[in-house]
N, C-alpha and C. Protein backbone atom coordinates (compact mmCIF):
# COMPACT_ATOMS: atom_id res chain seq x y z
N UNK A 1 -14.17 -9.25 57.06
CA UNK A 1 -14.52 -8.62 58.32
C UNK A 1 -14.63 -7.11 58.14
N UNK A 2 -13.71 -6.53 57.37
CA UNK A 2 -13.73 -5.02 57.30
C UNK A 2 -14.68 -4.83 56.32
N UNK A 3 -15.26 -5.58 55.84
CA UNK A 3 -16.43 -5.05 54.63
C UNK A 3 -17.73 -5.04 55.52
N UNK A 4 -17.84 -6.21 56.78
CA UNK A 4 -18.65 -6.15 57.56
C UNK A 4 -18.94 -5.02 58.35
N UNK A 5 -17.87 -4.68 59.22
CA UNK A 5 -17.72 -3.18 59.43
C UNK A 5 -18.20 -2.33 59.19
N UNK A 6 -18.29 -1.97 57.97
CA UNK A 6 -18.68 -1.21 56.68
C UNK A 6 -19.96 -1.32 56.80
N UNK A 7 -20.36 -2.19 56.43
CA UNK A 7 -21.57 -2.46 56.03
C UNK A 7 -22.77 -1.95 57.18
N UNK A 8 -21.99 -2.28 58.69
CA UNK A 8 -22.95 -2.34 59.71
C UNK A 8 -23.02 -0.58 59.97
N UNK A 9 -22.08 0.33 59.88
CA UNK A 9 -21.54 1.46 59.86
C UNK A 9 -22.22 2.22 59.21
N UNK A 10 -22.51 2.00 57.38
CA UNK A 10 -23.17 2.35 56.73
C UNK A 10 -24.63 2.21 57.18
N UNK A 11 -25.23 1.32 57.80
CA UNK A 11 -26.61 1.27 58.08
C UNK A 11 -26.74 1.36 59.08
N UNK A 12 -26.20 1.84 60.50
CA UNK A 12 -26.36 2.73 61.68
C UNK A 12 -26.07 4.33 61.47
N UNK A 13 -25.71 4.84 60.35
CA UNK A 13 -25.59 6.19 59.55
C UNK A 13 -27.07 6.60 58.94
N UNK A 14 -27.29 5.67 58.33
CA UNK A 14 -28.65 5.70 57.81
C UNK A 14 -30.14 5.80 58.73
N UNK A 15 -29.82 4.69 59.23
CA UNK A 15 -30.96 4.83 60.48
C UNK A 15 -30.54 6.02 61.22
N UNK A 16 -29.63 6.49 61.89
CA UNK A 16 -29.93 8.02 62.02
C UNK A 16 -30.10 8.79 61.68
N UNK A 17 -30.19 8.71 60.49
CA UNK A 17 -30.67 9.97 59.42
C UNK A 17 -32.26 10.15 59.57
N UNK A 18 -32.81 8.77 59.91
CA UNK A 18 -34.19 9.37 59.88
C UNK A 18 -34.49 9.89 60.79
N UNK A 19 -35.85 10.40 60.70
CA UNK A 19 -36.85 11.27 61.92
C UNK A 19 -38.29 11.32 61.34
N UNK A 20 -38.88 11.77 62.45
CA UNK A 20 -40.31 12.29 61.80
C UNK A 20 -40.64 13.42 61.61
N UNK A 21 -41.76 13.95 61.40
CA UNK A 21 -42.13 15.08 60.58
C UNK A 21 -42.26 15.69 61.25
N UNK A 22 -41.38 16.27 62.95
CA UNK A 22 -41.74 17.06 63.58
C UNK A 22 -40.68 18.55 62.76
N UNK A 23 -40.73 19.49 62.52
CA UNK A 23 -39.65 20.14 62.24
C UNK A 23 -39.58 20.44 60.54
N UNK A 24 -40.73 19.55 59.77
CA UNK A 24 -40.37 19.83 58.85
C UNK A 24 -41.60 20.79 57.38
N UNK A 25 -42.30 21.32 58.68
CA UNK A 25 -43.18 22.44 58.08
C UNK A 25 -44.87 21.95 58.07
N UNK A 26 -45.05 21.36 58.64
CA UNK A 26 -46.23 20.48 59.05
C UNK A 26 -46.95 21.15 60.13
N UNK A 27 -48.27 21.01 59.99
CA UNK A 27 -49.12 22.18 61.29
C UNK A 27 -49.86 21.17 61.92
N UNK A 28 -50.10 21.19 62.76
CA UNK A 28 -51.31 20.17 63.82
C UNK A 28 -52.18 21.49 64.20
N UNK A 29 -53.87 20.89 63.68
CA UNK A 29 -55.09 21.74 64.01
C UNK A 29 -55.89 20.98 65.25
N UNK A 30 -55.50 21.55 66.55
CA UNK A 30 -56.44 21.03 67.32
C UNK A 30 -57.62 21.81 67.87
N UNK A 31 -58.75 21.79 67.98
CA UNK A 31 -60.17 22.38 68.43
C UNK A 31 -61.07 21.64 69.32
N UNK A 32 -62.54 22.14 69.48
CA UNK A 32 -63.61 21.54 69.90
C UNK A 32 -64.55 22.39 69.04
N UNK A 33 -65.54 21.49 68.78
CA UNK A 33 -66.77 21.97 68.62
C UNK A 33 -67.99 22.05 69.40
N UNK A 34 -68.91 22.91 69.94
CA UNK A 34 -69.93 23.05 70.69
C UNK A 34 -70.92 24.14 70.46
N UNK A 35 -72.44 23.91 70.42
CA UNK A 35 -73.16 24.39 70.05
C UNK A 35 -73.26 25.85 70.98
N UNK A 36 -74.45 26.69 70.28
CA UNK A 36 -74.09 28.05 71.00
C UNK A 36 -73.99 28.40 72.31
N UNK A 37 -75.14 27.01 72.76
CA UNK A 37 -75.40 27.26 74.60
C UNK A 37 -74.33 26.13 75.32
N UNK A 38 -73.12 25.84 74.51
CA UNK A 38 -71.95 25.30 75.02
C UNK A 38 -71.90 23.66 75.11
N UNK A 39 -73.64 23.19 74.42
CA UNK A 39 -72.86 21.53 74.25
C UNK A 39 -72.25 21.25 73.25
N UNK A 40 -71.07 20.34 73.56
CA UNK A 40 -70.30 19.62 72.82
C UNK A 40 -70.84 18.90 71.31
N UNK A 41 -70.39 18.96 70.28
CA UNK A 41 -71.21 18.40 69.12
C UNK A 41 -70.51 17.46 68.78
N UNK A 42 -70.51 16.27 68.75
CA UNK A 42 -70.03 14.81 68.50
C UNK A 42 -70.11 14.27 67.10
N UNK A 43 -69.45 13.71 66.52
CA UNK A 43 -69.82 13.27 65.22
C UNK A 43 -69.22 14.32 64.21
N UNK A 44 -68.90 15.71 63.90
CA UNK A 44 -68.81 16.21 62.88
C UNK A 44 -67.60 16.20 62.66
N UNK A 45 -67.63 16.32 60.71
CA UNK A 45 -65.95 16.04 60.28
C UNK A 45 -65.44 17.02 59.99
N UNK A 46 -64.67 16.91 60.38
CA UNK A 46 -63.66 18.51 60.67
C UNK A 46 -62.35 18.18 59.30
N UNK A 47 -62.44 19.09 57.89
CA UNK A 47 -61.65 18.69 56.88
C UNK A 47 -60.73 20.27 56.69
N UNK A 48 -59.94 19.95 56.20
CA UNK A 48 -58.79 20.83 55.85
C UNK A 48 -58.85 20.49 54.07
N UNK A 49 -59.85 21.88 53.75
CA UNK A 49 -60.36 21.48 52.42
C UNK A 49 -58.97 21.25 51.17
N UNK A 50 -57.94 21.78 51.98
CA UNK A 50 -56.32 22.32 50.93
C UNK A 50 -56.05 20.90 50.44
N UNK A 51 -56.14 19.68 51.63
CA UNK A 51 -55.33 18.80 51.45
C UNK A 51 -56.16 17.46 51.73
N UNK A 52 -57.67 17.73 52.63
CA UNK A 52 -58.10 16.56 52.68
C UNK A 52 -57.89 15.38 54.04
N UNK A 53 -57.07 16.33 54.48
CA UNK A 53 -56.96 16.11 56.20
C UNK A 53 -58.31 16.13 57.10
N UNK A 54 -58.66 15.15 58.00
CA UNK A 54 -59.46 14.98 58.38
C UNK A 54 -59.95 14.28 59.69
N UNK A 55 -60.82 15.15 60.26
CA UNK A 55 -61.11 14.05 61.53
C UNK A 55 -62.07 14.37 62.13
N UNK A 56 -63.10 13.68 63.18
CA UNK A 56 -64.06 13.66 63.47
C UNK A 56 -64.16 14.02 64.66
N UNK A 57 -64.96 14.91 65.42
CA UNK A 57 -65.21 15.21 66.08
C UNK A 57 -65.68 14.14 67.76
N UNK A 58 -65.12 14.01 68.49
CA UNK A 58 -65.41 13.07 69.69
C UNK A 58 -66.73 13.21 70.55
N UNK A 59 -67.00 12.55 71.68
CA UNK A 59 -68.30 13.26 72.51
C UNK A 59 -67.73 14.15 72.86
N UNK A 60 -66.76 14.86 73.62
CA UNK A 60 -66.50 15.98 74.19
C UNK A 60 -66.30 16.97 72.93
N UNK A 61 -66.67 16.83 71.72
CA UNK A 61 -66.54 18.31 70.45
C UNK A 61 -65.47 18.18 70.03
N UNK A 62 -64.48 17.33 70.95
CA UNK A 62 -62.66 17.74 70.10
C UNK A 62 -62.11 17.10 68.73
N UNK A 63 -61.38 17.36 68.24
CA UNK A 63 -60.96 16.86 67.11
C UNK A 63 -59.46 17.72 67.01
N UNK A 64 -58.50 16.60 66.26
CA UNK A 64 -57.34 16.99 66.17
C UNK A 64 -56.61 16.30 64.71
N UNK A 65 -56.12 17.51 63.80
CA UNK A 65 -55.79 17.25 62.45
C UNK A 65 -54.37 17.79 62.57
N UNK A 66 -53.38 16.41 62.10
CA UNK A 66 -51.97 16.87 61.51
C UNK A 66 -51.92 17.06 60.27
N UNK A 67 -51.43 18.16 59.83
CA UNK A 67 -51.31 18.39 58.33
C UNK A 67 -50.08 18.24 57.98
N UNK A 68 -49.53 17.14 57.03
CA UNK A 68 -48.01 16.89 56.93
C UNK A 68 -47.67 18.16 56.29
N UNK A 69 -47.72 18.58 55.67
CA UNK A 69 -47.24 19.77 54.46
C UNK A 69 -47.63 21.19 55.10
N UNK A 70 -46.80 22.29 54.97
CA UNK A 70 -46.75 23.53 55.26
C UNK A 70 -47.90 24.41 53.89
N UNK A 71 -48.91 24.63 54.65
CA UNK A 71 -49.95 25.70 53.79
C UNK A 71 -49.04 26.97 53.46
N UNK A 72 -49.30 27.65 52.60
CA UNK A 72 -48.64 28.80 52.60
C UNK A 72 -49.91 29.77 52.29
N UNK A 73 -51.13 29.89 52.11
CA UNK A 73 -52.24 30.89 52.50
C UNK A 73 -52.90 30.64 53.43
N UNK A 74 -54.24 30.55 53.69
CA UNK A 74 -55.06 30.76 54.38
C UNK A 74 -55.37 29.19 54.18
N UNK A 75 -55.89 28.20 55.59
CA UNK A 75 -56.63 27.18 55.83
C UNK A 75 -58.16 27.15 56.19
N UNK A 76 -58.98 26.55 54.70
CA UNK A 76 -60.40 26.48 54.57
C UNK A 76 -60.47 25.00 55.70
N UNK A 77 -61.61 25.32 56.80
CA UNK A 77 -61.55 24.11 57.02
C UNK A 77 -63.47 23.92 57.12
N UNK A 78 -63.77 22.71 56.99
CA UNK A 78 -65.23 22.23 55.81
C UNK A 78 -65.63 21.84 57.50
N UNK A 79 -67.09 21.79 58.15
CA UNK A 79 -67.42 21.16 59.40
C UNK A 79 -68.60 20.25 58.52
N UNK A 80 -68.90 19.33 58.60
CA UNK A 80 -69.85 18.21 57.96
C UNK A 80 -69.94 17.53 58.92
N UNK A 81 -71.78 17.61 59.22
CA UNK A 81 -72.34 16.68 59.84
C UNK A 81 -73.85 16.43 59.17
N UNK A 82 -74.49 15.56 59.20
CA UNK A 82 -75.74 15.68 58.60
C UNK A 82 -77.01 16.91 58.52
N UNK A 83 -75.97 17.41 59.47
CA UNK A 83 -77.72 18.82 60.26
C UNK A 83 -76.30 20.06 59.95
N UNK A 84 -74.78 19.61 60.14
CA UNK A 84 -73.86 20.95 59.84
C UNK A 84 -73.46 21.00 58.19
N UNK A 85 -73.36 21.67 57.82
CA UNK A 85 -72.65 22.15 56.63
C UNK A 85 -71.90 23.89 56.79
N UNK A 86 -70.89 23.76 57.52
CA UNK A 86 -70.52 25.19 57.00
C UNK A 86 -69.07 25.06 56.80
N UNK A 87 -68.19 26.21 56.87
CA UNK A 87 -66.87 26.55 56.56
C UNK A 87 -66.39 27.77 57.50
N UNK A 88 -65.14 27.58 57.88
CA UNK A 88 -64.27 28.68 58.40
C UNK A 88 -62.82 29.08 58.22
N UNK A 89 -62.70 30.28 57.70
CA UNK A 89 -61.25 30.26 57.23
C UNK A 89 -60.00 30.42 58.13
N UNK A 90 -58.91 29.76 58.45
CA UNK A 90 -58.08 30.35 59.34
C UNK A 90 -57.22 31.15 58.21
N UNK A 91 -56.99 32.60 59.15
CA UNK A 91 -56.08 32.86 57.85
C UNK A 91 -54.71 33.83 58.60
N UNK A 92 -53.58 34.38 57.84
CA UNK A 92 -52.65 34.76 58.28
C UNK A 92 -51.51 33.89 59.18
N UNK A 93 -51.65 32.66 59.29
CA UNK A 93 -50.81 32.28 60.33
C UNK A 93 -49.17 32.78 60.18
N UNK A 94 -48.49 32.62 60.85
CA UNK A 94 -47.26 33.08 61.35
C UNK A 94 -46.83 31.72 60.34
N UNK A 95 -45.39 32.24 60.04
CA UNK A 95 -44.64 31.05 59.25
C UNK A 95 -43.70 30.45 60.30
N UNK A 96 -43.81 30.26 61.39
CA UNK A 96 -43.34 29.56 62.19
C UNK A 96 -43.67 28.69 62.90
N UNK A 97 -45.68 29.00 62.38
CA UNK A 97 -46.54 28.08 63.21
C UNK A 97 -46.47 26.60 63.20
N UNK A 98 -46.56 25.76 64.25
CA UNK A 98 -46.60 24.23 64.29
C UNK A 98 -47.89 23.49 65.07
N UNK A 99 -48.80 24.40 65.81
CA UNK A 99 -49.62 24.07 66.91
C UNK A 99 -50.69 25.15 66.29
N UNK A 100 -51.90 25.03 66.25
CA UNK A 100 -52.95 26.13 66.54
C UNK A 100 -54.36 25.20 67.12
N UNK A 101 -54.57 25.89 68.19
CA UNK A 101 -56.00 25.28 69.10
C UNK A 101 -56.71 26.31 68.91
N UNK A 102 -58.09 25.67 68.85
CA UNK A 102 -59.28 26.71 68.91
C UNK A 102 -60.38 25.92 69.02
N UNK A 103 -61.45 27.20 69.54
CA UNK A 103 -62.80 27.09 70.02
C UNK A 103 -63.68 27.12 69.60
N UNK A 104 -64.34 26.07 68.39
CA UNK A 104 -65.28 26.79 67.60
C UNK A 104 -66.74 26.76 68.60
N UNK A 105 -67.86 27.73 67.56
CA UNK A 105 -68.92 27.43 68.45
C UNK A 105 -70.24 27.42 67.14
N UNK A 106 -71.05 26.53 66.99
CA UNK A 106 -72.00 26.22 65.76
C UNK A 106 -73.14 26.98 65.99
N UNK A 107 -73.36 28.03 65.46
CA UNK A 107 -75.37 28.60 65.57
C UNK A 107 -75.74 28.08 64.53
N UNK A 108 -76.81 27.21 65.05
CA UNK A 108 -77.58 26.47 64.29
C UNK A 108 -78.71 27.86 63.36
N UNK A 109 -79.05 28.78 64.20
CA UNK A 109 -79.68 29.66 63.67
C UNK A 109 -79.30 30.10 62.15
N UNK A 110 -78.43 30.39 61.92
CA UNK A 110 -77.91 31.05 61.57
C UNK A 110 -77.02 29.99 60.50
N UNK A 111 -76.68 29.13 61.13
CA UNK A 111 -75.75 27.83 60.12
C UNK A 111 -74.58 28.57 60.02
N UNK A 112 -73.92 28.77 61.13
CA UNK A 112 -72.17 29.89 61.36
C UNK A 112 -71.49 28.53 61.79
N UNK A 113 -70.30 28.79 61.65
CA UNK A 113 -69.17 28.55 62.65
C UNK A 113 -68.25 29.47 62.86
N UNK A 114 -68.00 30.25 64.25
CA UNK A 114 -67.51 31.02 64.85
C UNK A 114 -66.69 30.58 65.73
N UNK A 115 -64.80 31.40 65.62
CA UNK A 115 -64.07 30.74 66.59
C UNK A 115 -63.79 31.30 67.33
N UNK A 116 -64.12 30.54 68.76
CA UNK A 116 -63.77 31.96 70.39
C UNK A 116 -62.71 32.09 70.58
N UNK A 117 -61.75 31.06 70.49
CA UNK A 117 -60.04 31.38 70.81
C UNK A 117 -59.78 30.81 69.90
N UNK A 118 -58.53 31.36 69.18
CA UNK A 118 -57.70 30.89 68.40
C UNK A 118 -55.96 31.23 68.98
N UNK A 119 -55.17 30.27 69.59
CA UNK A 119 -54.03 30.26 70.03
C UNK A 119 -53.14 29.40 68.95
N UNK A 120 -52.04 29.94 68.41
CA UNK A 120 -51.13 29.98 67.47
C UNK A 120 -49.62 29.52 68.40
N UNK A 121 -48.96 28.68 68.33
CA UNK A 121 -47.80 28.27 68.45
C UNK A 121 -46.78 27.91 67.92
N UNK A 122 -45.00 28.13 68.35
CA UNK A 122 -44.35 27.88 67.03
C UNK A 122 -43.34 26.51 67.96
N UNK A 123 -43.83 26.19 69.05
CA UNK A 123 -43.69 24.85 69.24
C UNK A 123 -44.58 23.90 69.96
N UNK A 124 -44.33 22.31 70.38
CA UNK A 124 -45.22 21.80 70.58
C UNK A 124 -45.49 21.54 72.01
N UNK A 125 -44.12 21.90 72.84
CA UNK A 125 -44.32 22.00 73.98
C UNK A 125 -45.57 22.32 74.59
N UNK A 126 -45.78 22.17 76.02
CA UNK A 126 -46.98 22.28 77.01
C UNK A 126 -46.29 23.54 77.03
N UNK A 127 -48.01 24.36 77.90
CA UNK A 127 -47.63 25.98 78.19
C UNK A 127 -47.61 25.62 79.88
N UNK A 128 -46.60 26.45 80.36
CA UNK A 128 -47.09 25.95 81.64
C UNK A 128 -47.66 27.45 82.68
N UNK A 129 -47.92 27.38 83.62
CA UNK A 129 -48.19 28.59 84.52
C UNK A 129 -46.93 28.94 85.21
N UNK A 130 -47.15 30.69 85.45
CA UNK A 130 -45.69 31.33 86.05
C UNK A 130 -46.24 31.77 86.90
């Protein structure tokens, strides 16, 4: 009986030990993409060239990439769509960052990607109004 004890003790110790990867240096990239006169661009893959993180763009332009691992320079991220090919660097982030949203916007003219807001967070909480 007391080895049972034990046993059950030892593996309710354990299972609390785990968690997930909130906390443990991991960034989530969330955006939209939309062309210059503000439509939404659907379909393009939005890559985090460091690591290969990846995701596709929805009808509304958005796309959202967790990166398990903490970058420590600057994040290349690749936009690929059949008609896009470009790149944009995020760079400098704060070493506390866990959240960054932004706005990109595609000139086709030109073959840019340009970002209108870039908001940086060092948690994941909602922002709320004061």
């Amino acid at each position: 009986m007391k080895a049972l004890v034990t046993s059950l003790f030892c593996i309710m110790v354990l299972c609390a030990c785990g968690g997930g990867s909130e906390g443990t240096g991991g960034i989530t990239i969330e955006g939209s993409i939309a062309s210059k006169n503000g439509e939404p661009l659907e379909g393009v893959e939005v890559i985090v060239e460091e690591t290969g993180d990846s995701d596709v763009s929805d009808e509304a332009g958005s796309f959202s990439i967790r990166v398990p691992v903490r970058l420590l320079n600057d994040i290349l991220l690749r936009f690929r769509r059949a008609d896009i090919d470009a790149t944009y660097t995020l760079m400098r982030l704060g070493n506390n960052t866990v959240l960054v949203q932004i706005i990109f916007e595609y000139d086709s003219q030109q073959r840019r990607i340009d970002a209108r807001m870039i908001d940086e967070r060092t948690d994941r909480r909602p922002r709320t109004a004061r």
